[in-house]
Protein backbone atom coordinates (compact mmCIF):
# COMPACT_ATOMS: atom_id res chain seq x y z
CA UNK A 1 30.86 -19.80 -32.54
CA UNK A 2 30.02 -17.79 -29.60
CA UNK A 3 31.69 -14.45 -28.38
CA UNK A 4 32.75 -16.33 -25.14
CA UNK A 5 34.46 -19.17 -27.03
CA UNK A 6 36.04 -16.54 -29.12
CA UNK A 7 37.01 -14.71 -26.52
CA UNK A 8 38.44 -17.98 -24.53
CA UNK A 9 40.39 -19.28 -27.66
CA UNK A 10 41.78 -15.94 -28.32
CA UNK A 11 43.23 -15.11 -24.86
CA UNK A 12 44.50 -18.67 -24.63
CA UNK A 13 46.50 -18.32 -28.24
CA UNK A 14 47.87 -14.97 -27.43
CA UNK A 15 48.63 -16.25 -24.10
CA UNK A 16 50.51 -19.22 -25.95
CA UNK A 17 52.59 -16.77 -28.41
CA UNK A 18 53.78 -15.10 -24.91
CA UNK A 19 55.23 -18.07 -23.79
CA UNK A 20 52.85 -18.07 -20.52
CA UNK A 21 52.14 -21.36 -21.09
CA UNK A 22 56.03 -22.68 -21.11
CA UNK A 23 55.99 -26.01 -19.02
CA UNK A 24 53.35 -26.82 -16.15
CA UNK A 25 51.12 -23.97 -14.51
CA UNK A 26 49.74 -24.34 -10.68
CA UNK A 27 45.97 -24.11 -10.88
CA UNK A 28 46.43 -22.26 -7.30
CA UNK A 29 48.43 -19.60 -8.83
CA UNK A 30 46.76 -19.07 -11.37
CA UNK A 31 43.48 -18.48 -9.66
CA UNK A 32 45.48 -16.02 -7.08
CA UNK A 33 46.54 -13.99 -10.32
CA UNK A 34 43.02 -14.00 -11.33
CA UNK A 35 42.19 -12.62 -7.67
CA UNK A 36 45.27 -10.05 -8.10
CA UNK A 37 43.56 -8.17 -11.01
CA UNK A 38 40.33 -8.07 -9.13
CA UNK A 39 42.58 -7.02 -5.87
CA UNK A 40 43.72 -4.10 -8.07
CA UNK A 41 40.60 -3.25 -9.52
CA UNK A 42 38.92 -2.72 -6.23
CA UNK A 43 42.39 -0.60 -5.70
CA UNK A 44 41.77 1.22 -8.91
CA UNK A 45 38.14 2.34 -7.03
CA UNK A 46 39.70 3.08 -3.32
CA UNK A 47 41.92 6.04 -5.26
CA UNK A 48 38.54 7.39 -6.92
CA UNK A 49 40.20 5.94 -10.23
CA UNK A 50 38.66 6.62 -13.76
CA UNK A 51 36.11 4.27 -14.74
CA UNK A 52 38.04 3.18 -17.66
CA UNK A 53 40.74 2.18 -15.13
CA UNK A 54 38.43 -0.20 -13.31
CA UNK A 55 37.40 -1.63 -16.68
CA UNK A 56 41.12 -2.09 -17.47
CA UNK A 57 41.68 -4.19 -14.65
CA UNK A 58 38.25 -6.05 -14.69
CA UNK A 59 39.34 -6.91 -18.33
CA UNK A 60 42.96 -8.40 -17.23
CA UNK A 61 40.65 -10.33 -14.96
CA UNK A 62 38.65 -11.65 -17.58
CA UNK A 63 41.44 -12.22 -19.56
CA UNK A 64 43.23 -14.45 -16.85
CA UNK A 65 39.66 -16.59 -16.71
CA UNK A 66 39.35 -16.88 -20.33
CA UNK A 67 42.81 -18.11 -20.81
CA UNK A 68 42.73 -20.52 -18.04
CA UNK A 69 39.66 -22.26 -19.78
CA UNK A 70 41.18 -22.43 -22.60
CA UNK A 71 44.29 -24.06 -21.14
CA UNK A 72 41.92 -26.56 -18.85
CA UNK A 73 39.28 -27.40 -21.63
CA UNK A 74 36.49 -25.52 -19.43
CA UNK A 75 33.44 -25.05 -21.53
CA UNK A 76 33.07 -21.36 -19.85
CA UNK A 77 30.32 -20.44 -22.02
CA UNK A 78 28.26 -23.43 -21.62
CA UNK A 79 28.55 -22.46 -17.49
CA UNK A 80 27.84 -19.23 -17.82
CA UNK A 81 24.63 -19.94 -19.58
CA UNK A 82 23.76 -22.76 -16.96
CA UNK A 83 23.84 -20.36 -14.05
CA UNK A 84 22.10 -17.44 -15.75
């Protein structure tokens, strides 16, 4: 298995044990929270912010995506590698 499919398995699970996924989710918010870590990322760079807390939030970002595909059934790995 493939790191992405790891990685989208694993963020949906943990997401799961958190109770995130308690009744129905709006695809709209859940895209806007994706857009809310990259919001604070580019935040994180205004204030001159360590690297590592630019990674932090690009991570929560990634996070948000992976678990979303996981919750949708999106093959993210197989799109990734169709638009490299």
């Amino acid at each position: 298995m493939s790191t992405v499919k790891k990685l989208v398995e694993e963020s949906h699970k943990i997401a799961r044990e958190k109770g995130w996924w308690q009744g129905e989710r709006n695809d709209a918010e859940l895209i806007a929270l994706m857009h809310s870590e990259l919001s604070e990322a580019l935040e994180a760079m205004r204030n001159h912010a360590k690297t590592e807390e630019v990674a932090e939030e690009l991570a929560d970002c990634c996070i948000r995506i992976f678990d979303y595909c996981g919750a949708r059934g999106i093959d993210l790995q197989d799109a990734i590698k169709k638009k490299i």
